[in-house]
C-alpha atoms as a PDB file:
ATOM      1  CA  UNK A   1      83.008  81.729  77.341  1.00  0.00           C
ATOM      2  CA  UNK A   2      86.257  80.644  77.664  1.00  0.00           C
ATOM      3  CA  UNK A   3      87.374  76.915  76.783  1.00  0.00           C
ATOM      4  CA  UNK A   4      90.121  76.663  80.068  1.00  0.00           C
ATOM      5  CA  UNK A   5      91.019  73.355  78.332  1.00  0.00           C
ATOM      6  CA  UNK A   6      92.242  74.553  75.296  1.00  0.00           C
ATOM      7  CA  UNK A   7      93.663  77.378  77.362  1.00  0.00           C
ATOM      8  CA  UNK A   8      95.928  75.165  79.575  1.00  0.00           C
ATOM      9  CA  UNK A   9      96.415  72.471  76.853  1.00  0.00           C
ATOM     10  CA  UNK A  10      97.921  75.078  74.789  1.00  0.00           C
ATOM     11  CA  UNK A  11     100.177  77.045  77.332  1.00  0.00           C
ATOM     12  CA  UNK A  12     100.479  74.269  80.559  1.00  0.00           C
ATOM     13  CA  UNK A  13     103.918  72.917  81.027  1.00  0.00           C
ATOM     14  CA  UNK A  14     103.253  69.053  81.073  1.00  0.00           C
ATOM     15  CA  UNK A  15     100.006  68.790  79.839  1.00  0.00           C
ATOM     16  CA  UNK A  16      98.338  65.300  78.680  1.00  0.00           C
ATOM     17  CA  UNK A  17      95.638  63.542  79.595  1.00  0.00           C
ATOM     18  CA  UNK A  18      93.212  66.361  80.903  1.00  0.00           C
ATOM     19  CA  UNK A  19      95.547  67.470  83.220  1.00  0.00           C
ATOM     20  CA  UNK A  20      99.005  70.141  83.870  1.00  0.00           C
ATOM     21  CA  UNK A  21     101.391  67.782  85.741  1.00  0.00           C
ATOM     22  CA  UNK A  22     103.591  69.719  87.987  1.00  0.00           C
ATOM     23  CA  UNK A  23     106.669  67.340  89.324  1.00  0.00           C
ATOM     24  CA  UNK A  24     108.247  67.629  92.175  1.00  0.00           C
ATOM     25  CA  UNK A  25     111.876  67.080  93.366  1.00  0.00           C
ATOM     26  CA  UNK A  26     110.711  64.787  96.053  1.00  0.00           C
ATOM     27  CA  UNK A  27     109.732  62.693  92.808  1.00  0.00           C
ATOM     28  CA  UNK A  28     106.044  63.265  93.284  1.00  0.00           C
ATOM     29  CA  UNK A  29     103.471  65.331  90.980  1.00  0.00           C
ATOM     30  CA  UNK A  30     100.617  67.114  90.999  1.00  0.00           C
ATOM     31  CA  UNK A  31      98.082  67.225  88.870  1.00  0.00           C
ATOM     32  CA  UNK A  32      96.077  70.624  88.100  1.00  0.00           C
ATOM     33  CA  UNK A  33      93.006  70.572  85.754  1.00  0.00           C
ATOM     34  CA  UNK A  34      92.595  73.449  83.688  1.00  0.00           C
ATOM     35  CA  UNK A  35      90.097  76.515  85.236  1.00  0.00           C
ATOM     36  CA  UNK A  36      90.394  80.274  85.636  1.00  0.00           C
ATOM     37  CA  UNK A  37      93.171  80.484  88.592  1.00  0.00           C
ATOM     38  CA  UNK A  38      96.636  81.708  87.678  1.00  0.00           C
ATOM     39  CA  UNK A  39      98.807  79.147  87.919  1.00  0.00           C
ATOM     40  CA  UNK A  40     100.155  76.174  85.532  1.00  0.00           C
ATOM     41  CA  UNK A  41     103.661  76.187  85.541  1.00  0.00           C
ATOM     42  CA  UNK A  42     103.880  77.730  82.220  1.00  0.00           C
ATOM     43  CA  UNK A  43     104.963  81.152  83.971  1.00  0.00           C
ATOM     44  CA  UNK A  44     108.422  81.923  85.400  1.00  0.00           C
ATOM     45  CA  UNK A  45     107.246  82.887  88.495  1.00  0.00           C
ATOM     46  CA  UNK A  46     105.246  80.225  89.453  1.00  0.00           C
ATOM     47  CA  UNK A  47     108.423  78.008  88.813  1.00  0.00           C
ATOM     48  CA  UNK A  48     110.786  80.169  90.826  1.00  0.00           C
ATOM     49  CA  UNK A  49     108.698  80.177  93.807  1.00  0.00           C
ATOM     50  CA  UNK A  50     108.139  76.477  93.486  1.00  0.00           C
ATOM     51  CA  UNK A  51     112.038  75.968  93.392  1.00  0.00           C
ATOM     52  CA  UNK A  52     112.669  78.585  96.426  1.00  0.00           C
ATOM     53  CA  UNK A  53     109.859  76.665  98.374  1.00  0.00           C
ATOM     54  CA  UNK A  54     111.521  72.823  97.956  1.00  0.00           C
ATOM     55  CA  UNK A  55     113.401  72.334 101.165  1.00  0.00           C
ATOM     56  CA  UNK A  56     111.505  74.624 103.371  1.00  0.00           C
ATOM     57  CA  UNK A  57     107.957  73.985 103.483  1.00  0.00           C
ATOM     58  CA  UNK A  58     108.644  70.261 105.881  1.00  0.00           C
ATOM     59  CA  UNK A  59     106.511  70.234 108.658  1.00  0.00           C
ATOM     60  CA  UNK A  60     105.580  74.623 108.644  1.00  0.00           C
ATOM     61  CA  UNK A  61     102.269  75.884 107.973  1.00  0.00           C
ATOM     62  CA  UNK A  62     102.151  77.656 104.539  1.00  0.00           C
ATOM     63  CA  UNK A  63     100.102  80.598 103.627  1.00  0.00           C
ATOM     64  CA  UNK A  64      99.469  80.831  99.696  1.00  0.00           C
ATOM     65  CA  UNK A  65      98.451  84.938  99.088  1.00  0.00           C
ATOM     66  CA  UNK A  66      96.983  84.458  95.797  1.00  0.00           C
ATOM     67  CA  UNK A  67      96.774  81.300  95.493  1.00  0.00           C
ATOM     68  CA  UNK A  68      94.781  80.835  92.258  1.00  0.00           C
ATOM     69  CA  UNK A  69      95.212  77.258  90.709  1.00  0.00           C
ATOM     70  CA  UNK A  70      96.253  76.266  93.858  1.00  0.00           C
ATOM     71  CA  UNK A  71      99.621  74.917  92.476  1.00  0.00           C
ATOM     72  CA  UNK A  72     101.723  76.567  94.840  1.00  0.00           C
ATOM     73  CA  UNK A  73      99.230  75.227  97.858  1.00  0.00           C
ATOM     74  CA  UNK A  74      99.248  71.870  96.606  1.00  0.00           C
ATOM     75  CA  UNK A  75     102.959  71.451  96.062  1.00  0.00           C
ATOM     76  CA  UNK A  76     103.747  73.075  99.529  1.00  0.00           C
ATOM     77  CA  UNK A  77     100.940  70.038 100.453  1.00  0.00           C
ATOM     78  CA  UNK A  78     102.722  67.645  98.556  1.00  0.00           C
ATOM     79  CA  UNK A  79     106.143  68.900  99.888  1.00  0.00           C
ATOM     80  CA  UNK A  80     105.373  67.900 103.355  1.00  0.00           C
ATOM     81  CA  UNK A  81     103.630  71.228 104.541  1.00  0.00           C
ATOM     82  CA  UNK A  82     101.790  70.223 107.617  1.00  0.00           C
ATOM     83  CA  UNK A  83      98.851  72.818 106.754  1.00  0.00           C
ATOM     84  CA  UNK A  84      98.420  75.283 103.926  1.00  0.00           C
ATOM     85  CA  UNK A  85      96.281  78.250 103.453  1.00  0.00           C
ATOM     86  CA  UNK A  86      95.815  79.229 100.132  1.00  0.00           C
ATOM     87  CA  UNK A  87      94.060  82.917  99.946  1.00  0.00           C
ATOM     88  CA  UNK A  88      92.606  84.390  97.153  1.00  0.00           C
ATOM     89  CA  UNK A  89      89.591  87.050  96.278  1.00  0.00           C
ATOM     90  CA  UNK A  90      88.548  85.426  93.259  1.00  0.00           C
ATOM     91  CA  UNK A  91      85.760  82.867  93.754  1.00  0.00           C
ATOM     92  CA  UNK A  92      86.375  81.246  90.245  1.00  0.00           C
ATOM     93  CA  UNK A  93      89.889  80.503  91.709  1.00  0.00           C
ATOM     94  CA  UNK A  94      88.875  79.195  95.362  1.00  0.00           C
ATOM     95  CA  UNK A  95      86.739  77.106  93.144  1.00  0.00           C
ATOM     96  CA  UNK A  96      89.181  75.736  90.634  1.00  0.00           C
ATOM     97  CA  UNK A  97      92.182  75.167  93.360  1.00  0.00           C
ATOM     98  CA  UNK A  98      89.711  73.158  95.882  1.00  0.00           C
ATOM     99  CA  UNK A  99      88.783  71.181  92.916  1.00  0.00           C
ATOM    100  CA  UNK A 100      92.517  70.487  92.396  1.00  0.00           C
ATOM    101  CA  UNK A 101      92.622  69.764  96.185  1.00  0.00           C
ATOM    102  CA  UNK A 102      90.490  67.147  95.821  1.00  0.00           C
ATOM    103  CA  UNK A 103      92.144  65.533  92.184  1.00  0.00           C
ATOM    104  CA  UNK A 104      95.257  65.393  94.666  1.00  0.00           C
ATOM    105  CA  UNK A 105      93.805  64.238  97.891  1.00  0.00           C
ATOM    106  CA  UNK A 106      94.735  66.710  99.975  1.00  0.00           C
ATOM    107  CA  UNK A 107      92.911  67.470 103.022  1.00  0.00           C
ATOM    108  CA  UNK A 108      95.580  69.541 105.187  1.00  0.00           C
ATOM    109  CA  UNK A 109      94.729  72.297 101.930  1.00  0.00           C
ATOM    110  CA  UNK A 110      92.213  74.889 102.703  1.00  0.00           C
ATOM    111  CA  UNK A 111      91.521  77.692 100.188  1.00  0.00           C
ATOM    112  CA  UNK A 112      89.292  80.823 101.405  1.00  0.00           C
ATOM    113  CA  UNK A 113      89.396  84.948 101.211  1.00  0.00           C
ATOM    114  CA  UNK A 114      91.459  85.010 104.588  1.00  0.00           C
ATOM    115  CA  UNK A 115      92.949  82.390 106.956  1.00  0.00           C
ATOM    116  CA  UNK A 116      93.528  82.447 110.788  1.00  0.00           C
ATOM    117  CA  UNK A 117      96.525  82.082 111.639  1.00  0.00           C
ATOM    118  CA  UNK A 118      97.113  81.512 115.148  1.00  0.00           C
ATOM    119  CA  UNK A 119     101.271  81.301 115.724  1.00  0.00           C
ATOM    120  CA  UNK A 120     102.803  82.092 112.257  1.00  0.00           C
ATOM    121  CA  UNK A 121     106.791  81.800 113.923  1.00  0.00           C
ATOM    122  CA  UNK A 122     107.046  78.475 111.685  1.00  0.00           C
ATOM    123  CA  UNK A 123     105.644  79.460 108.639  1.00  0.00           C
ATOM    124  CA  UNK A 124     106.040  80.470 105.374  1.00  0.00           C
ATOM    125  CA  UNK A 125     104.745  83.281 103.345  1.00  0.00           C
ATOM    126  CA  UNK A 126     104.222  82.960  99.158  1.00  0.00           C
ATOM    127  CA  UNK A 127     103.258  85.862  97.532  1.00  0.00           C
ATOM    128  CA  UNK A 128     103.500  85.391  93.741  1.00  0.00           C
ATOM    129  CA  UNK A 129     102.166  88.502  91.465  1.00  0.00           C
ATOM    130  CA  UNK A 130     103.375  91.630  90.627  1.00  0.00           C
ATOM    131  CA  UNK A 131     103.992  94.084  93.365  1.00  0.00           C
ATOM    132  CA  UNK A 132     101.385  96.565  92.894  1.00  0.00           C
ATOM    133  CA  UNK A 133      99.226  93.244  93.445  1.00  0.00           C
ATOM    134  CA  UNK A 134     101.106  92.967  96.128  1.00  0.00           C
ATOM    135  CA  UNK A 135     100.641  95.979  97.840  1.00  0.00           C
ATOM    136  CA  UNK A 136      96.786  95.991  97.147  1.00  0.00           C
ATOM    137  CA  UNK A 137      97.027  92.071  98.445  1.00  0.00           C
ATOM    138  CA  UNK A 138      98.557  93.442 101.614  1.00  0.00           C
ATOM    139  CA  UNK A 139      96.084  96.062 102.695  1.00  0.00           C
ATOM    140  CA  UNK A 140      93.296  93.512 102.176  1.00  0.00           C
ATOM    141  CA  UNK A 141      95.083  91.358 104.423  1.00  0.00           C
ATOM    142  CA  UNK A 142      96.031  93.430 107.654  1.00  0.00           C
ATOM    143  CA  UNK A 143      96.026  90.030 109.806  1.00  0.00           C
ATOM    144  CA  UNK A 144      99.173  89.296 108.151  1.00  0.00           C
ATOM    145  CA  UNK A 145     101.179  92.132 108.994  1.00  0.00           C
ATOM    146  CA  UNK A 146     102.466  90.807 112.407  1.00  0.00           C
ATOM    147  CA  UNK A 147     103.690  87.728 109.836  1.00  0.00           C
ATOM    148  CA  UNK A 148     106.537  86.428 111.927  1.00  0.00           C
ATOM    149  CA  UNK A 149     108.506  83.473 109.540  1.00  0.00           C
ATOM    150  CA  UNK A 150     110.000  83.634 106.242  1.00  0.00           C
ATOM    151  CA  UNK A 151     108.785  85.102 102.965  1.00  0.00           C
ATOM    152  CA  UNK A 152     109.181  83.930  99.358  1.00  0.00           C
ATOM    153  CA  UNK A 153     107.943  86.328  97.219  1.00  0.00           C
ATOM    154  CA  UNK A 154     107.989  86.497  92.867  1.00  0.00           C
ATOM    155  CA  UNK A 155     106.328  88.313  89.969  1.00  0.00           C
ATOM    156  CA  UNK A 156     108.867  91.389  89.851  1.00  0.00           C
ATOM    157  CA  UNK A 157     110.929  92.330  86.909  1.00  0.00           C
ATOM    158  CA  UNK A 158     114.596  92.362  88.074  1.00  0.00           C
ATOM    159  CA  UNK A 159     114.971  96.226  87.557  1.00  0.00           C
ATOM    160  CA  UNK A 160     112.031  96.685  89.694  1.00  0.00           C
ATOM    161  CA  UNK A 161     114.349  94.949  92.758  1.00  0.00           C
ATOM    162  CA  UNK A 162     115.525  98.397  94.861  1.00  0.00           C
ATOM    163  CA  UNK A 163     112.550  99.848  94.171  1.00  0.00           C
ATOM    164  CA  UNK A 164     110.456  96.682  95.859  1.00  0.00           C
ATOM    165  CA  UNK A 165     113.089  96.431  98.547  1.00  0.00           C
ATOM    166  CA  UNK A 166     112.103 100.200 100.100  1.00  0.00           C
ATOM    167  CA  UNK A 167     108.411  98.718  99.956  1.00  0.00           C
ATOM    168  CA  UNK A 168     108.975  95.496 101.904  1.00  0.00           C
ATOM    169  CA  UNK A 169     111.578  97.280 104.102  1.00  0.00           C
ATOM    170  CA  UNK A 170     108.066  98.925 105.736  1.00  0.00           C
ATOM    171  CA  UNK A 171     106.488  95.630 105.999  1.00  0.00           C
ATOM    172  CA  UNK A 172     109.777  94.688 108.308  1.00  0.00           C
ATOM    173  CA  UNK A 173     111.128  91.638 105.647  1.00  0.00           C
ATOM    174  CA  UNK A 174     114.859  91.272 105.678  1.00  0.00           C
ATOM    175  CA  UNK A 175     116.265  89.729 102.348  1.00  0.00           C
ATOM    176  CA  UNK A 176     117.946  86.548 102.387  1.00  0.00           C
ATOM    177  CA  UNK A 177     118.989  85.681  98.410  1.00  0.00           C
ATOM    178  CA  UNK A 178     117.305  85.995  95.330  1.00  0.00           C
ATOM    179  CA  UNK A 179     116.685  83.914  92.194  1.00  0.00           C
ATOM    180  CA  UNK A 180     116.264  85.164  88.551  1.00  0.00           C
ATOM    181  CA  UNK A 181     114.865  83.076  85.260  1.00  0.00           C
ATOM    182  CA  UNK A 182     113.819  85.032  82.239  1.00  0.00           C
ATOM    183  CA  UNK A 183     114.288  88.611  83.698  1.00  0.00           C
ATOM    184  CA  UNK A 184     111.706  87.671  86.462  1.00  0.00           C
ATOM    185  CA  UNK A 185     112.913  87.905  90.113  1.00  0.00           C
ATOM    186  CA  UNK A 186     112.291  86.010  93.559  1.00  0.00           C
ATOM    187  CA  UNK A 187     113.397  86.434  96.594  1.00  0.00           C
ATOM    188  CA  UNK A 188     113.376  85.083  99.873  1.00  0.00           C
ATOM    189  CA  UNK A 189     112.980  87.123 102.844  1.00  0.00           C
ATOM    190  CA  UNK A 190     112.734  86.543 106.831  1.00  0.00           C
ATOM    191  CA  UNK A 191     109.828  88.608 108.279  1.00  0.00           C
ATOM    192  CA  UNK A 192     109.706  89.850 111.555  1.00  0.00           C
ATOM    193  CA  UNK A 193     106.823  91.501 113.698  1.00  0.00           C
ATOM    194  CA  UNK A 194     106.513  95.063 113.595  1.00  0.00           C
ATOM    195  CA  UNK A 195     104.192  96.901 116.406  1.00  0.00           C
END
């Protein structure tokens, strides 16, 4: 069995008390106890994402693909998001993240194996994991392929870029800029709907 405590005491960014705190630029945190869903800051492109997001989650409903800890959920949440979906397939992480909904208080969080999403033109997209993840991900998730809004979207190695470009070129994203820490890569992209 593994002791998640020890786990995310050891490698969490932040951690004391029982707890990863994640801080925010607005000045607020968010606390994440430890469990089996990805996510605790400690990674590069959790933290790239989470910088890309400030400033343009206000008021848009946010859809978390892979949402595992729920950090990225919770700090869209925190952030202003007026709803947020966080998806994952992993029951261990819908688990852990709506227990780190409820640590934070958030109600406008809701973490499931799909979302509906009724009018996505103000939304945001966050895909964090590698793209092969990615493209499995987005086969699972067919609903989101008429995803009209924009896209932030990590866990590429930067020489992996043009190849990853060609393979969100078919799900009709247009890049917008890019961010890089530690040879990781994230980029932000406007989606449009393709028939």
């Amino acid at each position: 069995m593994i002791d998640w405590h020890h786990q995310w005491a050891t490698h969490a960014l932040n951690f004391y008390n029982g707890f990863a705190h994640v801080p925010l630029a607005s000045g607020k945190q968010v606390r994440l106890k430890p469990g089996p869903g990805f996510g605790d800051l400690s990674h590069p492109t959790t933290r790239l994402v989470l910088r890309m997001m400030t400033g343009l989650v206000q008021g848009k409903t946010v859809i978390d693909l892979g949402c595992g800890s729920g950090i990225l959920s919770l700090c869209a949440a925190a952030l202003g998001a007026k709803i947020v979906h966080g998806i994952d397939h992993c029951e261990g992480s819908l688990l852990h993240a709506k227990e780190n909904a409820h640590l934070n208080g958030f109600c406008q969080v809701h973490f499931g194996q799909r979302a509906t999403i009724t009018n996505s033109e103000h939304s945001l997209l966050l895909i964090n994991m590698i793209s092969s993840e990615q493209e499995q991900a987005w086969r699972e998730h067919p609903y989101l392929h008429g995803f009209d809004g924009l896209v932030i979207s990590s866990g590429l190695l930067t020489e992996q870029k043009a190849a990853y470009l060609i393979q969100v070129e078919k799900r009709g994203w247009t890049p917008i800029h890019f961010q890089e820490e530690e040879g990781w890569l994230a980029g932000l992209y406007r989606s449009q709907k393709t028939l």
